[in-house]
C-alpha atoms as a PDB file:
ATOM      1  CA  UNK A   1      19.342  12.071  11.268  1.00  0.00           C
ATOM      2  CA  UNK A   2      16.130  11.857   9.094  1.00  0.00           C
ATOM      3  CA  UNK A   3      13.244  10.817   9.587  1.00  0.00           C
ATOM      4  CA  UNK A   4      12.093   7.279   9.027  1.00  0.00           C
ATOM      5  CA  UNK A   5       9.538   7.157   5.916  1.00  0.00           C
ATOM      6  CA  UNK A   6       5.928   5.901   7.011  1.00  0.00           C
ATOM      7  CA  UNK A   7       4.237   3.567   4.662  1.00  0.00           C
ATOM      8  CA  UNK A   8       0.033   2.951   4.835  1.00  0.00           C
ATOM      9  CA  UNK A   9      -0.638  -0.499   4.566  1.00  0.00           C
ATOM     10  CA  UNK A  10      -4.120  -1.644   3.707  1.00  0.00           C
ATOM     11  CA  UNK A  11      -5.123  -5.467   4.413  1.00  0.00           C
ATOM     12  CA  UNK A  12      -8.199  -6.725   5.065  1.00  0.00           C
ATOM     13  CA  UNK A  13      -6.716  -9.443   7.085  1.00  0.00           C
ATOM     14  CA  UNK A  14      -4.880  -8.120  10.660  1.00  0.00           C
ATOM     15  CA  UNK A  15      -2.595 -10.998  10.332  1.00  0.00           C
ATOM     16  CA  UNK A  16      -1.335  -9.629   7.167  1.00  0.00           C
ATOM     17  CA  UNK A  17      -0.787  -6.205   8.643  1.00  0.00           C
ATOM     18  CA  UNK A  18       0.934  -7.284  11.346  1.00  0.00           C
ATOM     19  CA  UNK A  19       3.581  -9.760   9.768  1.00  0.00           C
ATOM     20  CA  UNK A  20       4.434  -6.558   6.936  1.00  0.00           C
ATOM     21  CA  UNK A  21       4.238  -4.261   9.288  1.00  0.00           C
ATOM     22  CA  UNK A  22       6.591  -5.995  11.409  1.00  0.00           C
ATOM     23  CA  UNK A  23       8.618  -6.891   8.332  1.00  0.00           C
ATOM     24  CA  UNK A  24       8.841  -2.863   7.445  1.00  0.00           C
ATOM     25  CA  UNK A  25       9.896  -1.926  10.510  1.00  0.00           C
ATOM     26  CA  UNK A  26      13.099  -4.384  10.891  1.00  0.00           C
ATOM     27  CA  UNK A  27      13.550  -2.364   7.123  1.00  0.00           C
ATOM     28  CA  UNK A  28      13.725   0.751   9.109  1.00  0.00           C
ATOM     29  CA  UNK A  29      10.371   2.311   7.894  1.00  0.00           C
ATOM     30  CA  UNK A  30       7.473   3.190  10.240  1.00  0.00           C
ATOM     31  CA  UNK A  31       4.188   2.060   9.467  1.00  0.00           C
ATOM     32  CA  UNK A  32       0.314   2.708   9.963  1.00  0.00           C
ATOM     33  CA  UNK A  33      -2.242  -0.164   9.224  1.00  0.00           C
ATOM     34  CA  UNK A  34      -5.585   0.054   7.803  1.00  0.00           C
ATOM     35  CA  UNK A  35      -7.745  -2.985   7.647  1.00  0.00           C
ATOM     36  CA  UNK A  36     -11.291  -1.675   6.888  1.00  0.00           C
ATOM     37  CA  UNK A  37     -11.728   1.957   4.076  1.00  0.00           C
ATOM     38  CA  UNK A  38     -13.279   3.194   7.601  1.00  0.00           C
ATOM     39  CA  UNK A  39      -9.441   3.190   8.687  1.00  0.00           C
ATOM     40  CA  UNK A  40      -7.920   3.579   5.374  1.00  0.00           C
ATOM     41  CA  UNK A  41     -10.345   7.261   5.182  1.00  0.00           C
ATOM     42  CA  UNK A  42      -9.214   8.517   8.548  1.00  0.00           C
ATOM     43  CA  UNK A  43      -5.242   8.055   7.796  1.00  0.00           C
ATOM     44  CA  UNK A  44      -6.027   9.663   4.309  1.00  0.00           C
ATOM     45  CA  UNK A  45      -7.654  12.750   6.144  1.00  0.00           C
ATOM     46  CA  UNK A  46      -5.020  12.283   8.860  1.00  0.00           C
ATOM     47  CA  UNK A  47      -2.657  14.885   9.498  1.00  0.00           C
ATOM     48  CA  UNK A  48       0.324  12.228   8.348  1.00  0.00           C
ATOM     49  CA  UNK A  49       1.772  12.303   4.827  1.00  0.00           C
ATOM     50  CA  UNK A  50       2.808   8.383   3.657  1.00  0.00           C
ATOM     51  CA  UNK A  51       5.970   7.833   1.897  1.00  0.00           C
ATOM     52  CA  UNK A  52       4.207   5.409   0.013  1.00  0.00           C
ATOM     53  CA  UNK A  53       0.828   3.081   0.678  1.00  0.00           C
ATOM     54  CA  UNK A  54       0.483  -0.643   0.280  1.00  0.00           C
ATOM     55  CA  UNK A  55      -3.099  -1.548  -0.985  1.00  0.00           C
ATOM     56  CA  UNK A  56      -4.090  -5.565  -0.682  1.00  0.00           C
ATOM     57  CA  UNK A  57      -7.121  -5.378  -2.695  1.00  0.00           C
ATOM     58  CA  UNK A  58      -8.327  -8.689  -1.756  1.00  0.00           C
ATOM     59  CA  UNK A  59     -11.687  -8.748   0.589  1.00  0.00           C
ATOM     60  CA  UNK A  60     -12.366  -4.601  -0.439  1.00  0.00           C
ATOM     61  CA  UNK A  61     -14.810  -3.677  -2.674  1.00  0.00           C
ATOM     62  CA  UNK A  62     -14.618  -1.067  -5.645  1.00  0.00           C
ATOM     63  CA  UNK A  63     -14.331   1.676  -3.539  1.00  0.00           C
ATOM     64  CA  UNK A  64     -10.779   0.938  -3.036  1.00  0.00           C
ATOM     65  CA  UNK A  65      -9.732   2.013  -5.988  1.00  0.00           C
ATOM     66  CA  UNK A  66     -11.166   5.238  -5.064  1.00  0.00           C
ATOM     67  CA  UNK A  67      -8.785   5.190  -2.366  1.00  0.00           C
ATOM     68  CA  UNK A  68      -6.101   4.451  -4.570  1.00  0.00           C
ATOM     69  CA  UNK A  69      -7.035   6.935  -6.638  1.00  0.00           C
ATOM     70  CA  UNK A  70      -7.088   9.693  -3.251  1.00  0.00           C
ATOM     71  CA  UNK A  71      -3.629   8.776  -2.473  1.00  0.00           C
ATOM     72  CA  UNK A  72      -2.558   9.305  -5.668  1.00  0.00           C
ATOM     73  CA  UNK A  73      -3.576  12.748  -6.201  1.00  0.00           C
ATOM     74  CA  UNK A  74      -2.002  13.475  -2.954  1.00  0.00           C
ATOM     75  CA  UNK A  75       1.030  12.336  -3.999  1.00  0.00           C
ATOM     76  CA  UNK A  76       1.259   9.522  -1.938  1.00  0.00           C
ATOM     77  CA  UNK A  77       2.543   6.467  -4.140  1.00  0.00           C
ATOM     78  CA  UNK A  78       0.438   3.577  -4.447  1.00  0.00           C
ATOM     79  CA  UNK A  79       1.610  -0.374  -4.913  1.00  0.00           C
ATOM     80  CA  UNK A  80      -1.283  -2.622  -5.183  1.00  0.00           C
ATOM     81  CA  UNK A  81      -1.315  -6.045  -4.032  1.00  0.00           C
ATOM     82  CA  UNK A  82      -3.412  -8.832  -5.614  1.00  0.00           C
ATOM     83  CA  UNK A  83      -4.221 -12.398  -5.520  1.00  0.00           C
ATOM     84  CA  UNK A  84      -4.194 -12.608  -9.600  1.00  0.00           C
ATOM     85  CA  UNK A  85      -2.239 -10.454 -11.650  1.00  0.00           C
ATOM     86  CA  UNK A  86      -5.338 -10.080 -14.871  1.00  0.00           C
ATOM     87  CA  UNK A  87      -5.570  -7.445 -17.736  1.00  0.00           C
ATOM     88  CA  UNK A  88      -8.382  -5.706 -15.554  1.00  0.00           C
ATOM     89  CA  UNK A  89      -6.611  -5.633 -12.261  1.00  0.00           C
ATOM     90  CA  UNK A  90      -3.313  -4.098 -14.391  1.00  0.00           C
ATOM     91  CA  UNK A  91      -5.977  -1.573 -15.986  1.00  0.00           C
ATOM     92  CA  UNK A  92      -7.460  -0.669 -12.539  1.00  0.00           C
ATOM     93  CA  UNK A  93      -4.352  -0.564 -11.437  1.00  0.00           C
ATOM     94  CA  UNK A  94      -2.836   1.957 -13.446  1.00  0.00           C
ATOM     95  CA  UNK A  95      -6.205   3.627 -14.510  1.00  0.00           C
ATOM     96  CA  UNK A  96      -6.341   4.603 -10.370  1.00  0.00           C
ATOM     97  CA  UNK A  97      -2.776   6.037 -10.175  1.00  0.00           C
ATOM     98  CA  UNK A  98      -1.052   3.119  -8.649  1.00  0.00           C
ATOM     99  CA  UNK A  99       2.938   2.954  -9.040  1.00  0.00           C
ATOM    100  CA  UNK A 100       3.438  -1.207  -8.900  1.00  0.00           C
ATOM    101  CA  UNK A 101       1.109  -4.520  -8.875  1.00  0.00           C
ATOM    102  CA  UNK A 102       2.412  -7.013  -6.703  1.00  0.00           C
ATOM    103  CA  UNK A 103       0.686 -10.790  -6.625  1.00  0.00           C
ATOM    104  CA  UNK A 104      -0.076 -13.452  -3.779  1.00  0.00           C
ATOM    105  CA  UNK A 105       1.599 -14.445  -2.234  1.00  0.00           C
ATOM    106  CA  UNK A 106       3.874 -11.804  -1.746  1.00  0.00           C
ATOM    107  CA  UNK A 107       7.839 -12.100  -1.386  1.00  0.00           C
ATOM    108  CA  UNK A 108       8.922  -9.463   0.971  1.00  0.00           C
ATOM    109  CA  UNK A 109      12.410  -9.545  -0.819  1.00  0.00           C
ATOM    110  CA  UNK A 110      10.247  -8.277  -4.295  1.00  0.00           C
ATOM    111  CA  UNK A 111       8.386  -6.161  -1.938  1.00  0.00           C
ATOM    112  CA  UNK A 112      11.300  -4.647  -0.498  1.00  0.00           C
ATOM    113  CA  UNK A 113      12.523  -3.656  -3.739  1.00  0.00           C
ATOM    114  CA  UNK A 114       9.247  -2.283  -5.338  1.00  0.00           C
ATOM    115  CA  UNK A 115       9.415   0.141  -2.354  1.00  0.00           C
ATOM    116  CA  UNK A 116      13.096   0.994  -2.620  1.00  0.00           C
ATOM    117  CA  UNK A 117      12.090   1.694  -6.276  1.00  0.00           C
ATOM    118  CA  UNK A 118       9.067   3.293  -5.852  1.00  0.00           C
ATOM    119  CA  UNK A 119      11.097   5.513  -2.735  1.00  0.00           C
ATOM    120  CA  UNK A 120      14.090   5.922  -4.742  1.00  0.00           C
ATOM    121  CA  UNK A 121      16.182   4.774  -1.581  1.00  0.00           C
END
């Protein structure tokens, strides 16, 4: 039996984390939340390598994307979550290395399938 893939998920807001990380897990992933770049450094210099990473940008400041951009080059797939879907946010988006933008509010059944693509499971 294989392992279960871990996804980071980043959220500002510890409700959010909870309800996808709960979500995730009944998908039969494990997960690891981040809700401050404090958290979100220490799983990137962690010892655990992420299947994939979920970024809500909402409530960060530019130096998520910088994040983004450290998962990336570590070959750790990015989707970003945002509350608009703009030309800049698709620029930043793809200028940082992410793999998807998702908008607000999310659908976990598009979500599910964004990862699934992104996973190739």
């Amino acid at each position: 039996m294989s392992a279960k893939p871990t996804i980071l998920i980043v959220d500002s807001n510890r409700s959010n984390l909870e309800l996808l990380s709960q979500q995730l897990g009944q998908a039969g992933y494990e997960t690891l939340a981040a809700a401050s770049l404090e958290e979100l450094d220490e799983a990137i210099q962690g010892k655990e390598k992420f299947a994939l990473s979920l970024i809500d940008i909402s409530g960060f400041d530019r130096h998520i994307w910088e994040r983004c951009e450290a998962l990336h080059k570590a070959e750790t797939p990015c989707i970003v979550i945002s509350p608009q879907r703009s030309p800049s946010v698709q620029r930043e988006s793809m200028k940082h290395g992410a793999s998807g933008l998702l908008v607000k509010p999310l659908d976990f059944k598009e979500l599910l399938e964004h990862v699934h693509a992104v996973l190739g499971d």
